[in-house]
Protein backbone atom coordinates (compact mmCIF):
# COMPACT_ATOMS: atom_id res chain seq x y z
CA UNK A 1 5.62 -4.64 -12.81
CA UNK A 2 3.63 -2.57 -10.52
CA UNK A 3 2.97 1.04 -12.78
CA UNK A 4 4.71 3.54 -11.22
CA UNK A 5 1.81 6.59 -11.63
CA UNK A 6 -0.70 4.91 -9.42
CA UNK A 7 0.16 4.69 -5.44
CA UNK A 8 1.65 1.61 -3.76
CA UNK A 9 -1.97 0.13 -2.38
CA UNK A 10 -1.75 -2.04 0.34
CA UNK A 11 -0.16 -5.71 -1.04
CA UNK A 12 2.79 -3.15 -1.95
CA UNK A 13 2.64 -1.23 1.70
CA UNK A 14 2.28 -4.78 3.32
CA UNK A 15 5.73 -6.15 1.46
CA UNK A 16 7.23 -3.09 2.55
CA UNK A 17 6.06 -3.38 5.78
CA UNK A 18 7.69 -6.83 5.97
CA UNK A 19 10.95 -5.70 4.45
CA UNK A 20 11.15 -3.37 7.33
CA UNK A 21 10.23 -5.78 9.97
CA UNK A 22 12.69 -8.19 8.61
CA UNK A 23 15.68 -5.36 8.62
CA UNK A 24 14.69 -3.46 11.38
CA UNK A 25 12.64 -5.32 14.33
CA UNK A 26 15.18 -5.36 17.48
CA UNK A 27 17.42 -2.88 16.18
CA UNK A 28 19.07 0.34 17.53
CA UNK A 29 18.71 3.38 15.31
CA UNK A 30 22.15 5.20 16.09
CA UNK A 31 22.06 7.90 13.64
CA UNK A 32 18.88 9.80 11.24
CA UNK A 33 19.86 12.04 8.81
CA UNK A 34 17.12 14.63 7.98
CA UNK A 35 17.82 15.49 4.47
CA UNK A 36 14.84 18.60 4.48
CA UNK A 37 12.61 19.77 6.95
CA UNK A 38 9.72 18.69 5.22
CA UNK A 39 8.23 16.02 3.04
CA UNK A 40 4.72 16.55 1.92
CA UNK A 41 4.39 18.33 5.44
CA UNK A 42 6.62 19.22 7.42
CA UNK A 43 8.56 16.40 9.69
CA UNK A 44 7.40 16.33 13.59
CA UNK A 45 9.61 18.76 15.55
CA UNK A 46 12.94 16.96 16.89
CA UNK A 47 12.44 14.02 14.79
CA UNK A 48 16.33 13.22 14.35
CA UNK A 49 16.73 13.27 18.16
CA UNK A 50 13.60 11.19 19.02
CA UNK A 51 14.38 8.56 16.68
CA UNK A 52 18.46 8.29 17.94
CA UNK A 53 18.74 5.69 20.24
CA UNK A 54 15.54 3.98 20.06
CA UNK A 55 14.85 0.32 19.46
CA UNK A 56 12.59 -0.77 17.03
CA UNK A 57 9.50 -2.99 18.13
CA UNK A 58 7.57 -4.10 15.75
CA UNK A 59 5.89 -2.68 12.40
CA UNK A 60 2.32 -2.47 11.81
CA UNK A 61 0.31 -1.54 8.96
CA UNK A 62 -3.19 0.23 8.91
CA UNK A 63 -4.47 0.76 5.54
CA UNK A 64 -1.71 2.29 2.88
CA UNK A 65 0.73 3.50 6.38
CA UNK A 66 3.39 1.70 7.89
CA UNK A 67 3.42 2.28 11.87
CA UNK A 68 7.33 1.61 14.16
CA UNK A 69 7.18 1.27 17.20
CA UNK A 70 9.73 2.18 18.91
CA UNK A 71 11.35 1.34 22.84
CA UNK A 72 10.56 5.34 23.72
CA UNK A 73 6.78 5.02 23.37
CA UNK A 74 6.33 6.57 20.35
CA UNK A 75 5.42 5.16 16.97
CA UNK A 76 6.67 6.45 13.72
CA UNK A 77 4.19 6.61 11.14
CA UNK A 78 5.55 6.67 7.19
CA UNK A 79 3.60 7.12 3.94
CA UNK A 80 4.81 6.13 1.04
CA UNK A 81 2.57 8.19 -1.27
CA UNK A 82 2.45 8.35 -5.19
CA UNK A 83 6.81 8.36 -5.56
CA UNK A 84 8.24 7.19 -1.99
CA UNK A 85 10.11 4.12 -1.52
CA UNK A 86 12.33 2.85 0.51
CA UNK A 87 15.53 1.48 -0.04
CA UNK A 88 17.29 -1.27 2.69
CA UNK A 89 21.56 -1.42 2.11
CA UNK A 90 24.62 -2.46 4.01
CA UNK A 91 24.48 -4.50 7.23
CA UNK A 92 22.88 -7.74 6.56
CA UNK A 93 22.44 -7.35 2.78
CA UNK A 94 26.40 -6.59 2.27
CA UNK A 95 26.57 -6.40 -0.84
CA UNK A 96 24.33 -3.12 -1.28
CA UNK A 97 26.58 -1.34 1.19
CA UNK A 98 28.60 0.09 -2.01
CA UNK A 99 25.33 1.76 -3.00
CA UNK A 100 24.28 3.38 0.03
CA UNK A 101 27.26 5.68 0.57
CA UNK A 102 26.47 7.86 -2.34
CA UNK A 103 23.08 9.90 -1.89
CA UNK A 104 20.48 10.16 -3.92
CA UNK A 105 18.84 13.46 -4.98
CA UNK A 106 16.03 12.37 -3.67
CA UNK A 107 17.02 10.28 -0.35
CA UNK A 108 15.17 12.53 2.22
CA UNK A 109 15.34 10.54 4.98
CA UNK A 110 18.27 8.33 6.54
CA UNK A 111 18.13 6.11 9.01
CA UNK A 112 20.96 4.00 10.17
CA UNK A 113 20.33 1.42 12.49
CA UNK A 114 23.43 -0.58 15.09
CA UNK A 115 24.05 -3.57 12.93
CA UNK A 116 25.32 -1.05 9.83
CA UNK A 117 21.86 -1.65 7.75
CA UNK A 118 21.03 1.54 6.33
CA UNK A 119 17.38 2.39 5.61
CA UNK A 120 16.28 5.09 2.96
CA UNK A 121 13.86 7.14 2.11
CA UNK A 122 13.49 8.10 -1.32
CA UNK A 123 10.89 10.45 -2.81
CA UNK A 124 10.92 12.16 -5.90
CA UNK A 125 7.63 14.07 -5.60
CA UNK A 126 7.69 14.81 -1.80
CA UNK A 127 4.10 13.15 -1.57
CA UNK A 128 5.10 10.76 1.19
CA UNK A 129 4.73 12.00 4.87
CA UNK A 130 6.29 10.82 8.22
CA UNK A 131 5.01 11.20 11.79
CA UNK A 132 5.57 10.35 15.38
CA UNK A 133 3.38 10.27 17.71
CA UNK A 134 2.35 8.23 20.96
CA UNK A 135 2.11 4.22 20.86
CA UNK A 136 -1.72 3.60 20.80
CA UNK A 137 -2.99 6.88 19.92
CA UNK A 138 -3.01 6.11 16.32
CA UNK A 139 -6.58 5.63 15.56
CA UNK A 140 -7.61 9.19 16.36
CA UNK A 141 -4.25 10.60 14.33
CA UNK A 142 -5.95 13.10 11.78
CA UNK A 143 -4.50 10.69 8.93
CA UNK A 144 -6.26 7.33 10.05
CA UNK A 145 -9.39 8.43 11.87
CA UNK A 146 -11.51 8.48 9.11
CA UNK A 147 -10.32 5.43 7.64
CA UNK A 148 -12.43 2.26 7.43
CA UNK A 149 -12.57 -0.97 8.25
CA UNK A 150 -9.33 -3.18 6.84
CA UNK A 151 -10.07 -5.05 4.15
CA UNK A 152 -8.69 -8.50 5.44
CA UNK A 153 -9.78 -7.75 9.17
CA UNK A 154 -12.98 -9.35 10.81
CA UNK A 155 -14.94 -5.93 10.57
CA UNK A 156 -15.19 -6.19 7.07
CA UNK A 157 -17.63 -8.62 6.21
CA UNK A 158 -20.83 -8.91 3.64
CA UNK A 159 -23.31 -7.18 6.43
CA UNK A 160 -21.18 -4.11 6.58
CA UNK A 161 -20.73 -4.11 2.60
CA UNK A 162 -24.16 -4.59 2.33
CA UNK A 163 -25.27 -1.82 4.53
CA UNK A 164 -22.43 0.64 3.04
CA UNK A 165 -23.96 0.18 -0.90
CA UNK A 166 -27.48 -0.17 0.05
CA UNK A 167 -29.83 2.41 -2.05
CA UNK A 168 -26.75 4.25 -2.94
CA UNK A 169 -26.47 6.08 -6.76
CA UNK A 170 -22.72 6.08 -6.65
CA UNK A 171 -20.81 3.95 -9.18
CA UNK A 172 -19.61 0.62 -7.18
CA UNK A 173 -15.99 1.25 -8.60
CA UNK A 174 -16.28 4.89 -6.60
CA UNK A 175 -17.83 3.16 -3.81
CA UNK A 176 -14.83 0.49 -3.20
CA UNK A 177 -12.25 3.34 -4.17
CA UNK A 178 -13.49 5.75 -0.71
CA UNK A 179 -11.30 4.62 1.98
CA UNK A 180 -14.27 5.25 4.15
CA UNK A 181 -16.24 2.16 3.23
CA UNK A 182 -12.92 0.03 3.15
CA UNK A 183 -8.91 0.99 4.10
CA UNK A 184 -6.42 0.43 1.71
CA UNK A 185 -7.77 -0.28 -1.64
CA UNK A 186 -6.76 1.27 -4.62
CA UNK A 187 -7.27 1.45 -8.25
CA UNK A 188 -5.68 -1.56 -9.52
CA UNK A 189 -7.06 -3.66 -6.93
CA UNK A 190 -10.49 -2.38 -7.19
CA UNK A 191 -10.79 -3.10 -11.34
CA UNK A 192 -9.81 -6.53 -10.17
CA UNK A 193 -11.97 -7.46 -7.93
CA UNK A 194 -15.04 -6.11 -10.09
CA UNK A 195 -13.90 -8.16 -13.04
CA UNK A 196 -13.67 -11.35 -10.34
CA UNK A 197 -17.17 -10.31 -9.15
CA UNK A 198 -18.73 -9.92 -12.29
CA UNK A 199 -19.64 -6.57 -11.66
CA UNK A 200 -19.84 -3.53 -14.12
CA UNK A 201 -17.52 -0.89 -12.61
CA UNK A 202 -20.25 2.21 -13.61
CA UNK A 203 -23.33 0.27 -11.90
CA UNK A 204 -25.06 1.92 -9.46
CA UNK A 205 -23.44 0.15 -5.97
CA UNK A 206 -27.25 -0.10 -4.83
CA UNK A 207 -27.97 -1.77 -7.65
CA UNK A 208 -25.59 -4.63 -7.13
CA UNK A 209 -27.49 -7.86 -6.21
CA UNK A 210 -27.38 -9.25 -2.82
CA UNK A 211 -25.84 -12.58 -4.18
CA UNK A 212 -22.89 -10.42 -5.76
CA UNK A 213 -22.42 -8.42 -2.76
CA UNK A 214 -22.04 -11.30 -0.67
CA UNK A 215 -19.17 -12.98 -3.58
CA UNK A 216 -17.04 -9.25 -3.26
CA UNK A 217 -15.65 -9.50 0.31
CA UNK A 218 -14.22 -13.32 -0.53
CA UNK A 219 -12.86 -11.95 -3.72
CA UNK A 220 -11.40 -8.64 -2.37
CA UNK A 221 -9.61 -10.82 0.20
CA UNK A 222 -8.50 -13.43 -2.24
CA UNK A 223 -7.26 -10.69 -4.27
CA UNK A 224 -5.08 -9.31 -1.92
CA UNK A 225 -4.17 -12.13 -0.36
CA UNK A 226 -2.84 -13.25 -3.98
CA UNK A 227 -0.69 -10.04 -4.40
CA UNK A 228 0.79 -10.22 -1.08
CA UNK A 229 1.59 -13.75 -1.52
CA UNK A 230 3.34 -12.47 -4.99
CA UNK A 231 5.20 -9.81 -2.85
CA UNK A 232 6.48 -12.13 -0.34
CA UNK A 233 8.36 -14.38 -3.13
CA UNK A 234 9.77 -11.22 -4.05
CA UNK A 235 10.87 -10.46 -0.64
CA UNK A 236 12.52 -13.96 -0.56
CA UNK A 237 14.20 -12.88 -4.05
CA UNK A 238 15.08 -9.51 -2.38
CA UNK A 239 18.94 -9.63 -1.82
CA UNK A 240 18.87 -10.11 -5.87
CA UNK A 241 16.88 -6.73 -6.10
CA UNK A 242 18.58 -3.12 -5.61
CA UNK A 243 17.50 -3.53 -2.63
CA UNK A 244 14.33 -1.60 -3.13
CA UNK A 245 10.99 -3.08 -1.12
CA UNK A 246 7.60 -3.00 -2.32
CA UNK A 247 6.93 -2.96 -6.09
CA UNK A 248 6.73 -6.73 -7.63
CA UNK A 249 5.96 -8.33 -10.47
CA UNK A 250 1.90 -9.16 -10.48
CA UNK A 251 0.08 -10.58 -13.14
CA UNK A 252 -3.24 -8.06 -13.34
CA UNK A 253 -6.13 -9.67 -15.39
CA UNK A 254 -7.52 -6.36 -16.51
CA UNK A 255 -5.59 -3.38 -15.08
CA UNK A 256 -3.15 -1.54 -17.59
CA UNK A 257 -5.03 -4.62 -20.58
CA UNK A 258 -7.13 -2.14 -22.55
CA UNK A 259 -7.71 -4.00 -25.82
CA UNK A 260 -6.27 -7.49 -25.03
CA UNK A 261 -8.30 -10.02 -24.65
CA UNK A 262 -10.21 -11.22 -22.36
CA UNK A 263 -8.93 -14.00 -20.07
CA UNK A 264 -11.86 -15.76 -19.36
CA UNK A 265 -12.39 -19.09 -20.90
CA UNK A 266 -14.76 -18.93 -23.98
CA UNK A 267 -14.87 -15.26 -23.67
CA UNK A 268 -14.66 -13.10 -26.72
CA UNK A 269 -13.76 -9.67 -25.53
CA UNK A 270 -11.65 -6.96 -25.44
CA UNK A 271 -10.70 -5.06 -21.77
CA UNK A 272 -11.89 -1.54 -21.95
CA UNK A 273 -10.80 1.27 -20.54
CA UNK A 274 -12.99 4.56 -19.11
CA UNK A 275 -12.37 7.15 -16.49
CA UNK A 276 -14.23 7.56 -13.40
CA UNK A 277 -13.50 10.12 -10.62
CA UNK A 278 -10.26 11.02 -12.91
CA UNK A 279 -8.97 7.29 -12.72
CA UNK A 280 -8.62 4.44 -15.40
CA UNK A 281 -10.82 1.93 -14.66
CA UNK A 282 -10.82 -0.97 -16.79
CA UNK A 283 -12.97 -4.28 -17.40
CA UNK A 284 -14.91 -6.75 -19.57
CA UNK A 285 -17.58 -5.27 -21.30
CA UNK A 286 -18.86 -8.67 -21.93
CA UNK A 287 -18.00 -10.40 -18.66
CA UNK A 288 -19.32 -7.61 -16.12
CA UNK A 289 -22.64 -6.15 -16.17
């Protein structure tokens, strides 16, 4: 299962993202229940009355946020952070509606929608944030302007990798990890890729040959496209769930491994574990150089 101390990165935001789109797309929020004013910030002024009575779009995603947007104009932009998730009951998936009628400590944020599906925000460590603000004005929203390209999105390709790790002295792990150079990758994804790629996680990301630059944007995108895949048959499993979206079960090849073995054929060693930038990283001392 997905550890719970690192953040949902974006296979888990994009399963979420579905969830929602599958419960809520079309749909009439009729009542929001603001638990708090605040979450990690506080929540946009009038929220409860902005959301009432709106009819939900569509749902994007853009890096690790989830985007609604909604009949009035305005989009409302969620982050799930290191502890939020959100919880879909009653309506459709009948047999959670039991569950939903008695709160949660930590259920900040109701939202009922016209068809009786009830959708929850849960967050034990207040890390998670919401927004709203106008339909097409998210790119310059202080949250997402500095964010780079998305990692399965035609900007990212092995020119702009290239150019981003040329002559630099940072480790590549670090490099990968800045959501500057790429949106929406995290820890766990990142150790994966570099054991895919070959690539020692402490090497210098200008020291990374041309021939394995060009091999990480593939495997970053096969990557991802792997764990999404792996959260979309757990969406199809979901009404067996507690109707919680986001976390599945994925089978890592390094991450959370230290001292198992290796899984590569005729290999011999052990996954090791070191911290960089105050993360785990771990990897094949034998497979990546």
């Amino acid at each position: 299962a997905m550890p719970r101390g690192d953040m949902p990165e974006l296979p888990e935001v994009e399963t979420v993202r579905r969830g929602l789109d599958t419960a809520m797309r079309g749909r009439r929020i009729v009542r929001v229940d603001l638990r708090r004013p605040d979450l990690r910030w506080p929540l946009p002024e009038g929220m409860a009355e902005r959301l009432t009575g709106a009819t939900v779009e569509r749902l994007r995603r853009r890096s690790k946020y989830i985007m609604a947007d909604l009949s009035t104009g305005e989009t409302l932009l969620i982050h799930l952070g290191m502890s939020g998730r959100i919880l879909v009951s009653g309506g459709q998936l009948g047999a959670f509606h039991a569950n939903s009628a008695t709160p949660e400590k930590h259920d900040h944020v109701v939202i009922d929608l016209d068809d009786a599906t009830r959708i929850t925000f849960n967050d034990a460590r207040r890390f998670g944030a919401m927004d709203l603000l106008q339909t097409g004005t998210e790119d310059t929203h202080w949250l997402l302007r500095d964010l780079g390209p998305e990692p399965l999105g035609n900007a990212f390709d092995e020119t702009y990798l290239a150019a981003r790790m040329k002559g630099r002295a940072t480790p590549v792990k670090s490099l990968l990890l800045d959501q500057k150079t790429v949106a929406g990758l995290g820890n766990i994804y990142v150790c994966e890729v570099l054991f895919r790629a070959g690539v020692h996680p402490a090497r210098k990301a200008g020291r990374v040959s041309a021939s394995r630059v060009a091999t990480l944007v593939p495997i970053i995108r096969e990557v991802l496209g792997e764990a999404i895949e792996a959260g979309g048959s757990s969406l199809r499993d979901f009404r067996h769930s507690d109707g919680e979206l986001g976390y599945f079960q994925h089978s890592f090849r390094v991450y959370d491994r230290e001292g198992a073995h290796c899984v590569t054929p005729g290999c011999t060693g052990a996954i090791a574990r070191i911290a960089q930038s105050g993360r785990s990283t771990f990897y094949c001392p034998h497979c990546q150089r």
